[in-house]
PDB file of N, CA and C in Angstrom:
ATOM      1  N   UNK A   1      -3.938  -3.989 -19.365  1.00  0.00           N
ATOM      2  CA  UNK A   1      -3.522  -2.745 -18.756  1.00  0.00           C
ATOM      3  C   UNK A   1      -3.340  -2.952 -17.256  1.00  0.00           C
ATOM      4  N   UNK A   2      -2.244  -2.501 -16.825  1.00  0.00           N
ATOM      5  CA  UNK A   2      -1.794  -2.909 -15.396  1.00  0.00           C
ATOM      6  C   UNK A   2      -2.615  -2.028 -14.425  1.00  0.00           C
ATOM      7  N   UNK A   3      -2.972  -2.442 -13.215  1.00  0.00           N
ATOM      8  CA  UNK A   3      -3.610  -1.227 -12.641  1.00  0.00           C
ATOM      9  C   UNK A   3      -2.862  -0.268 -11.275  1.00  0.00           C
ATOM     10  N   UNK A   4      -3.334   0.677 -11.456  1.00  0.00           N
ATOM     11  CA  UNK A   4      -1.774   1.343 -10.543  1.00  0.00           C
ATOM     12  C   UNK A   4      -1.986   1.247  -8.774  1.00  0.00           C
ATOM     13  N   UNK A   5      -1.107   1.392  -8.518  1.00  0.00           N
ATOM     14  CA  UNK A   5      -1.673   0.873  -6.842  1.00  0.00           C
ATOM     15  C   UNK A   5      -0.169   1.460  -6.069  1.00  0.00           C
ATOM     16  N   UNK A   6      -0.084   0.914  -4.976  1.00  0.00           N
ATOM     17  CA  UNK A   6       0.268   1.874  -3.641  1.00  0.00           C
ATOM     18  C   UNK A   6       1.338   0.185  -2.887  1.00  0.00           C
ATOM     19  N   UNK A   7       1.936   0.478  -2.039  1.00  0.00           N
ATOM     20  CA  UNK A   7       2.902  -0.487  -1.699  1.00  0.00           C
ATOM     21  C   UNK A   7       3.396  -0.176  -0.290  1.00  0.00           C
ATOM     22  N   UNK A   8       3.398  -1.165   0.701  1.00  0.00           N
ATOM     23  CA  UNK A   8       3.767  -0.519   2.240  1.00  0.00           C
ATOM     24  C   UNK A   8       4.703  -1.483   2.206  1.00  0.00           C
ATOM     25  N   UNK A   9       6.162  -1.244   2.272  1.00  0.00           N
ATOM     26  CA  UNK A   9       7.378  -2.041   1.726  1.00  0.00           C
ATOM     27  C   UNK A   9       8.118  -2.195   2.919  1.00  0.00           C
ATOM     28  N   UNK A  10       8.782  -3.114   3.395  1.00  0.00           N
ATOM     29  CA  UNK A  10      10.120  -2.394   4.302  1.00  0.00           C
ATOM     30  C   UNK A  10      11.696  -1.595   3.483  1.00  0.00           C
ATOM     31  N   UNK A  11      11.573  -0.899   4.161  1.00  0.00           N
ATOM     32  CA  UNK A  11      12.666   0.057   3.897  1.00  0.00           C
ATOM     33  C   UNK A  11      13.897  -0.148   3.564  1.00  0.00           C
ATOM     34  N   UNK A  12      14.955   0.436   2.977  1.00  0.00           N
ATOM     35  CA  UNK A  12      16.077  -0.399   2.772  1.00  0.00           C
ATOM     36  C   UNK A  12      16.961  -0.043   4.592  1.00  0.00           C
ATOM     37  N   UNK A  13      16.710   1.379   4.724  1.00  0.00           N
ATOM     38  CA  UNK A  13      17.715   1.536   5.970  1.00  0.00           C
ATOM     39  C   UNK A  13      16.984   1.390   6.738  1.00  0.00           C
ATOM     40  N   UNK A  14      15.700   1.761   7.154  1.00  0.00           N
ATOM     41  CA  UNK A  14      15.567   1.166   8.324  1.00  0.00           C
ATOM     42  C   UNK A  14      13.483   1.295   8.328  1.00  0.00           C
ATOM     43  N   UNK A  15      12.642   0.785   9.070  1.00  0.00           N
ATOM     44  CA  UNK A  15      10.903   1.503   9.389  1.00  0.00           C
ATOM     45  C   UNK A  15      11.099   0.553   7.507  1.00  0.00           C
ATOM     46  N   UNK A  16       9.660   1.334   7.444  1.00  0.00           N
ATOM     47  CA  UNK A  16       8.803   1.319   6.188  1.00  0.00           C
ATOM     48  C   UNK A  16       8.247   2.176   5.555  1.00  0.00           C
ATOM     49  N   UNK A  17       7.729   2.055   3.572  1.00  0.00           N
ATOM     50  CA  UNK A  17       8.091   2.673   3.010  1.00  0.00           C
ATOM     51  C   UNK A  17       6.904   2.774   2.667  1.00  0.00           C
ATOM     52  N   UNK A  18       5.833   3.853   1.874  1.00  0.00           N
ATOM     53  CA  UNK A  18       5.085   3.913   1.130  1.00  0.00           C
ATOM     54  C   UNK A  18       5.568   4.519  -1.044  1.00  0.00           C
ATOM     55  N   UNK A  19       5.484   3.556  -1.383  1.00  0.00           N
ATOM     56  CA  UNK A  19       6.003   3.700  -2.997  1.00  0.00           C
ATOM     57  C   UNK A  19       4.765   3.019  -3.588  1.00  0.00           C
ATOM     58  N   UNK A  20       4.631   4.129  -4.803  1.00  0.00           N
ATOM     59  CA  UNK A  20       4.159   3.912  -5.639  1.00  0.00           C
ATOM     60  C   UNK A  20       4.572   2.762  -6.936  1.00  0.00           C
ATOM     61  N   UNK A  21       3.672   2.091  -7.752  1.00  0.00           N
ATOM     62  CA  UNK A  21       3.649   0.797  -8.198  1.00  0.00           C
ATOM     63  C   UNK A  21       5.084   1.466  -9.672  1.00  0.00           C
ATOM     64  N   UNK A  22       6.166   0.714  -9.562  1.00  0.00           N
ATOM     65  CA  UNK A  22       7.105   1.215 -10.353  1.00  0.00           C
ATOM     66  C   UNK A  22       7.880   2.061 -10.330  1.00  0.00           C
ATOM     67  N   UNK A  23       7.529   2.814  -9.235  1.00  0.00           N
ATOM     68  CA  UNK A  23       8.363   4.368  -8.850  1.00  0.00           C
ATOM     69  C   UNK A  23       9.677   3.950  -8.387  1.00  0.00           C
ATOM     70  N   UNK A  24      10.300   4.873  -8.473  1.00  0.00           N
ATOM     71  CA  UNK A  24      12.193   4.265  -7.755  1.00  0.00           C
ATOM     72  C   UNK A  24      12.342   5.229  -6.659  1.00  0.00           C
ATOM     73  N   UNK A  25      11.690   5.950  -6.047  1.00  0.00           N
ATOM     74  CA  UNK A  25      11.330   6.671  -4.857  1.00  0.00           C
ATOM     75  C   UNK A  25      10.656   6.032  -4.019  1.00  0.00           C
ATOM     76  N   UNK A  26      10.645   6.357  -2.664  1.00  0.00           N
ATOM     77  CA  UNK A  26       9.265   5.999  -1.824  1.00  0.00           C
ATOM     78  C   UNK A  26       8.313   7.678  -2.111  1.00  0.00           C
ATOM     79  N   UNK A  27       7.453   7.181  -1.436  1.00  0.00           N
ATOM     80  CA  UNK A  27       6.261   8.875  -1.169  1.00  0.00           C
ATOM     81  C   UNK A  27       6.924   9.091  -0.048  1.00  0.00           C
ATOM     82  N   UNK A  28       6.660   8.276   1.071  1.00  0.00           N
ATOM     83  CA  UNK A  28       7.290   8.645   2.550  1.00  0.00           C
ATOM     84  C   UNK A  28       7.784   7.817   2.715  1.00  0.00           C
ATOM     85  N   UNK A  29       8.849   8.032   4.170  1.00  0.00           N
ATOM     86  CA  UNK A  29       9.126   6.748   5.418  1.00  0.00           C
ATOM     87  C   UNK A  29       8.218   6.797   6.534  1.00  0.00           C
ATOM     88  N   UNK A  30       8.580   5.824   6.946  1.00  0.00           N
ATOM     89  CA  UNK A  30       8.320   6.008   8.271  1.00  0.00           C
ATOM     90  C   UNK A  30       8.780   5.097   9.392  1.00  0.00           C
ATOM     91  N   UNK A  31       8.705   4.831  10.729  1.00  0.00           N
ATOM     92  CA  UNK A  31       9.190   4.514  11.492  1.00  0.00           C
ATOM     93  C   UNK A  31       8.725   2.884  12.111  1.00  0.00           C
ATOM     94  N   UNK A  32       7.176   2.881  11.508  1.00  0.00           N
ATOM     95  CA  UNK A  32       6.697   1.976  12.168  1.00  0.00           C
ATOM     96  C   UNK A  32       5.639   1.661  10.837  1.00  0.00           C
ATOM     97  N   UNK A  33       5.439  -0.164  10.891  1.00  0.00           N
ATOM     98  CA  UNK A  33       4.783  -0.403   9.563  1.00  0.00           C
ATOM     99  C   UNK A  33       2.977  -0.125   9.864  1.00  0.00           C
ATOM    100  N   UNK A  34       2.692   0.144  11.050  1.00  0.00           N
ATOM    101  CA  UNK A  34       1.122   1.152  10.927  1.00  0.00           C
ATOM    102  C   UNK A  34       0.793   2.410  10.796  1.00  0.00           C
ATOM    103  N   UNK A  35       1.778   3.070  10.817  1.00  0.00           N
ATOM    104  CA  UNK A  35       2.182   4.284  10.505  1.00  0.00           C
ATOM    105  C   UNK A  35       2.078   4.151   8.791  1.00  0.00           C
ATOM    106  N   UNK A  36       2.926   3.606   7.985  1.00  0.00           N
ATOM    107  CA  UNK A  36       2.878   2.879   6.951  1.00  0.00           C
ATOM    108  C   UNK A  36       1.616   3.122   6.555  1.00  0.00           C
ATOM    109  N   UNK A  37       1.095   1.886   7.091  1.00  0.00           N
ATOM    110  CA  UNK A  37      -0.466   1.563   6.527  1.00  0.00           C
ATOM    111  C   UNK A  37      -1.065   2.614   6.015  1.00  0.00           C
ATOM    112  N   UNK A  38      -1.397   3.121   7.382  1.00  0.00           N
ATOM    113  CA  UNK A  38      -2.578   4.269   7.440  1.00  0.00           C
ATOM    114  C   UNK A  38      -2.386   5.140   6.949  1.00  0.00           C
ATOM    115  N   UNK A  39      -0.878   5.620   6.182  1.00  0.00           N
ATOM    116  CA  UNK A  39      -0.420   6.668   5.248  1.00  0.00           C
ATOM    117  C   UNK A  39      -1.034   5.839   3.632  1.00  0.00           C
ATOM    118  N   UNK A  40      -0.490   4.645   3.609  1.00  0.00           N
ATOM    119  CA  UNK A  40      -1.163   4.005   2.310  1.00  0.00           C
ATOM    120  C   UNK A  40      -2.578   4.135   2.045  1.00  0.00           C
ATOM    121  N   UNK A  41      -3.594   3.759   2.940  1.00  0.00           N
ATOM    122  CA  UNK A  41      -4.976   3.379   2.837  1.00  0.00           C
ATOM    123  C   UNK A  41      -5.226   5.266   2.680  1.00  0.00           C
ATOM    124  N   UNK A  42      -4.570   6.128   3.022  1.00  0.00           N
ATOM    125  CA  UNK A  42      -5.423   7.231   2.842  1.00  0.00           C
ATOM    126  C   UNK A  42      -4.908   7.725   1.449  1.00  0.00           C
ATOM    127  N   UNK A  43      -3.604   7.371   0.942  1.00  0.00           N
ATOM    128  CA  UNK A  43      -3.253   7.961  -0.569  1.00  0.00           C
ATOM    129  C   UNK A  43      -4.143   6.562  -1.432  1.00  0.00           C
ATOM    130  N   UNK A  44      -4.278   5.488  -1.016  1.00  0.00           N
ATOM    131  CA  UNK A  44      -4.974   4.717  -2.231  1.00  0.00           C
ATOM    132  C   UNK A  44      -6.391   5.315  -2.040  1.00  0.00           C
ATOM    133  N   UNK A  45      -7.036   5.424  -0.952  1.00  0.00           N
ATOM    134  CA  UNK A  45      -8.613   5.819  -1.519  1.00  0.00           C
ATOM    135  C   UNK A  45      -8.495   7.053  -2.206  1.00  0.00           C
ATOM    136  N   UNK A  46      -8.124   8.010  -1.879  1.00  0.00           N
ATOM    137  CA  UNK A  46      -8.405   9.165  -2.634  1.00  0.00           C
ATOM    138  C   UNK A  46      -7.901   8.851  -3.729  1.00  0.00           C
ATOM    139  N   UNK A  47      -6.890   7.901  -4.284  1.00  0.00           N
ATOM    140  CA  UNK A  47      -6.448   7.965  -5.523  1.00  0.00           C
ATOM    141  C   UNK A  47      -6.912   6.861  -6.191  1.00  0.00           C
ATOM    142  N   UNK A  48      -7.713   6.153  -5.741  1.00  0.00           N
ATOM    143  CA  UNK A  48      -8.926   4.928  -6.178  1.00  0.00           C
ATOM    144  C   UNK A  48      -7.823   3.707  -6.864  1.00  0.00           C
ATOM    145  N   UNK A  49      -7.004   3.602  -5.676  1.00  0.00           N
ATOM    146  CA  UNK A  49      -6.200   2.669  -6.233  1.00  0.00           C
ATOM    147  C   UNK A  49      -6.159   0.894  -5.380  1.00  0.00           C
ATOM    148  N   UNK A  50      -5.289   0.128  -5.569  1.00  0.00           N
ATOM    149  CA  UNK A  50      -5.072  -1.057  -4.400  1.00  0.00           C
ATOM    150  C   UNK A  50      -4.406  -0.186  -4.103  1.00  0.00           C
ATOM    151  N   UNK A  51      -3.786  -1.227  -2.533  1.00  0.00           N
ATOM    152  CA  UNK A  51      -2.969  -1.155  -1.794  1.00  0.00           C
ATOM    153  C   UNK A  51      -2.213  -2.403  -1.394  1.00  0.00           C
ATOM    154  N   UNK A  52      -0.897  -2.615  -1.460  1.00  0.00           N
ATOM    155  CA  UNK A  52      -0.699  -3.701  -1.278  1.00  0.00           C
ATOM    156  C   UNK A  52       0.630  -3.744  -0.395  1.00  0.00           C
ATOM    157  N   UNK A  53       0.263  -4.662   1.025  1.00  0.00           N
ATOM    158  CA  UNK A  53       0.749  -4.622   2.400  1.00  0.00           C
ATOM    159  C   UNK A  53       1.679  -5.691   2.293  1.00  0.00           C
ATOM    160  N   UNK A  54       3.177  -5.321   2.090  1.00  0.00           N
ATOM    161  CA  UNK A  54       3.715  -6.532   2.051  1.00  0.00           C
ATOM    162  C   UNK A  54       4.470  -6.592   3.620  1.00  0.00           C
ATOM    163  N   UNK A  55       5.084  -7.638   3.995  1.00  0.00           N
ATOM    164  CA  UNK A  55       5.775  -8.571   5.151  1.00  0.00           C
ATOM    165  C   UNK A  55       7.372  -8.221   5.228  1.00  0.00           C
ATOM    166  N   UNK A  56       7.790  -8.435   6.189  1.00  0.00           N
ATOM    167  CA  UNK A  56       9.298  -7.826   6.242  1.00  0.00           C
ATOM    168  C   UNK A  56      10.338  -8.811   4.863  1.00  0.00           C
ATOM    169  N   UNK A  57      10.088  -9.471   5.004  1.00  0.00           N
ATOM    170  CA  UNK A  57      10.616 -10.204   4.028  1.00  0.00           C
ATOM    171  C   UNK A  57       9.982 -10.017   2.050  1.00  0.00           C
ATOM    172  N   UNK A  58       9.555  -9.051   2.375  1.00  0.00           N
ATOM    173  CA  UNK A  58       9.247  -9.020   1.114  1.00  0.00           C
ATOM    174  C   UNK A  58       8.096  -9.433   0.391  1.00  0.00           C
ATOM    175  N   UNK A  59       7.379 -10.065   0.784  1.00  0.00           N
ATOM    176  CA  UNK A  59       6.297 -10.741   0.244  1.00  0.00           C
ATOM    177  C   UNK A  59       4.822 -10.266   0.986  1.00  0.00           C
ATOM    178  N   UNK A  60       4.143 -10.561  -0.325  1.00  0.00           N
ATOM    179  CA  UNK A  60       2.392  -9.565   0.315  1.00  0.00           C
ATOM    180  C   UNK A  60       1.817 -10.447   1.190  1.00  0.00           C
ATOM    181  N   UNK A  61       1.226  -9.628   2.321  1.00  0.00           N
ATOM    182  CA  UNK A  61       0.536 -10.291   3.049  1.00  0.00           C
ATOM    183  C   UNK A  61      -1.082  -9.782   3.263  1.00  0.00           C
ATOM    184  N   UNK A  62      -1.280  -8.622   2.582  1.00  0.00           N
ATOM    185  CA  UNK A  62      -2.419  -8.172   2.341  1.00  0.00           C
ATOM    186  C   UNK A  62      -2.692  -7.273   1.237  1.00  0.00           C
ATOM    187  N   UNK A  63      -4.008  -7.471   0.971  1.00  0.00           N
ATOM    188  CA  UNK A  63      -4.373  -6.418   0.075  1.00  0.00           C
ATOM    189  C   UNK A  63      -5.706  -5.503  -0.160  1.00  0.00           C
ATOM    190  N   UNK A  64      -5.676  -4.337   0.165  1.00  0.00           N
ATOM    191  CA  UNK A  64      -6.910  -3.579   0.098  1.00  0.00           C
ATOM    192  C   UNK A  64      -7.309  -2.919  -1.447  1.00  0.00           C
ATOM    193  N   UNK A  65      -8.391  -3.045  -1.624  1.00  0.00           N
ATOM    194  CA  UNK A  65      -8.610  -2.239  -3.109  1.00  0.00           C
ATOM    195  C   UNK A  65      -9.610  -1.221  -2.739  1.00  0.00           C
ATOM    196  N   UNK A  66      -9.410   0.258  -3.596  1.00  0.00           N
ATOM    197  CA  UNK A  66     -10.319   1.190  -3.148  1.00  0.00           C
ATOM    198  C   UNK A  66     -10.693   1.532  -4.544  1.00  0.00           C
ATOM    199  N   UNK A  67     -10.865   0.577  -5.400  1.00  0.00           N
ATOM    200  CA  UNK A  67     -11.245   0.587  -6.739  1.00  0.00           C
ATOM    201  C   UNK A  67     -12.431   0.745  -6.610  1.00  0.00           C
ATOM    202  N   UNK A  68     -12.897   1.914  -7.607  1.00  0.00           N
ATOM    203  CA  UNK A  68     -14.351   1.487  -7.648  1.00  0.00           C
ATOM    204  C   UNK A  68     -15.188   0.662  -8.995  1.00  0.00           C
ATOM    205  N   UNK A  69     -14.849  -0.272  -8.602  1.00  0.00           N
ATOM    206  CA  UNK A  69     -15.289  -1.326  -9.704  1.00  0.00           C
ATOM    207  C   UNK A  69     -16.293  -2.342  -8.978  1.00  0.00           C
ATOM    208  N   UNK A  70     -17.565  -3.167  -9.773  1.00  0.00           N
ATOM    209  CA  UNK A  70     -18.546  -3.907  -9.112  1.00  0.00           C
ATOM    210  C   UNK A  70     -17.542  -5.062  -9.001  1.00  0.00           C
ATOM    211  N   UNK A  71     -18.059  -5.550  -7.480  1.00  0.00           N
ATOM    212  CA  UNK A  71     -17.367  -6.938  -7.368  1.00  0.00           C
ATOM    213  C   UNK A  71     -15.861  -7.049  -6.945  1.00  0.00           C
ATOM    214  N   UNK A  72     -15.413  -5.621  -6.596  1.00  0.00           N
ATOM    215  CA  UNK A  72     -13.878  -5.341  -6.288  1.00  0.00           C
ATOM    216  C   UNK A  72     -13.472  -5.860  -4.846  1.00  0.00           C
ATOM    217  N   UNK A  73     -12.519  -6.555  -4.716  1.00  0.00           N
ATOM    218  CA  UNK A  73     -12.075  -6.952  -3.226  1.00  0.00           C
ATOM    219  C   UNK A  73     -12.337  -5.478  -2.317  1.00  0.00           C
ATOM    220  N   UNK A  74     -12.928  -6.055  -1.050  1.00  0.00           N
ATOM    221  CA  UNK A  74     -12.932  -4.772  -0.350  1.00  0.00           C
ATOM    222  C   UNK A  74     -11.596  -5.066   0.802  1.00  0.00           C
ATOM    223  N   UNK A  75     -11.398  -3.958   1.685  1.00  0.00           N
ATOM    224  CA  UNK A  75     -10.552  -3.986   2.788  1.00  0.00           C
ATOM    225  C   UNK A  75     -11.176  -5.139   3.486  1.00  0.00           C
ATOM    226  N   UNK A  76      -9.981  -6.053   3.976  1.00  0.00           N
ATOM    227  CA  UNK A  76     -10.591  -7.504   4.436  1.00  0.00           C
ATOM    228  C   UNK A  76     -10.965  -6.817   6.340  1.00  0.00           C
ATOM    229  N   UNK A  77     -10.356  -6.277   6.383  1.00  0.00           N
ATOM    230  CA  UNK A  77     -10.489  -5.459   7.753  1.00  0.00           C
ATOM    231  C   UNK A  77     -11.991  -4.309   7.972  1.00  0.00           C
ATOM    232  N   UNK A  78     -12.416  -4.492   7.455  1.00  0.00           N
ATOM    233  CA  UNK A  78     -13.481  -3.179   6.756  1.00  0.00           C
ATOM    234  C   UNK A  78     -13.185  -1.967   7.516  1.00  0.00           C
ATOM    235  N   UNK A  79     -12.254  -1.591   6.985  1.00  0.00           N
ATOM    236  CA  UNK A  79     -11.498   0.317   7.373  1.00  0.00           C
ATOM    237  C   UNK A  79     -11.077   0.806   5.976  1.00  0.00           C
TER     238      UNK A  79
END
């Protein structure tokens, strides 16, 4: 079973995106990829999901989990 999670993407036109895992929407834009973030990290905790921070090019460069599971990766940043 896949687990559902959260995505800080770059955008197609322009800033960055917060989308959900499979969705063909974003949730929001935004202008700047910490802006991004900090919109992600607050819809994955409340929604006890990852989060996963990818790089302009497409590829992940981080990942936070707000899973509550024993032994779950925490925010490598602790925020």
């Amino acid at each position: 079973m896949a687990r559902k999670s959260n995505h800080v993407i770059p955008s197609k036109d322009h800033g960055w995106s917060v989308r959900k895992s499979g969705a063909a929407r974003a949730l929001r834009s935004f202008d700047t990829k910490e802006e991004a973030v900090k919109y992600g990290k607050t819809i994955s905790r409340g929604e006890k999901t990852e989060l996963y921070i990818h790089k302009k090019d497409g590829t992940v460069q981080n990942r936070n989990s707000y899973v509550n599971e024993p032994f779950s990766p925490i925010d490598k940043n602790g925020k």
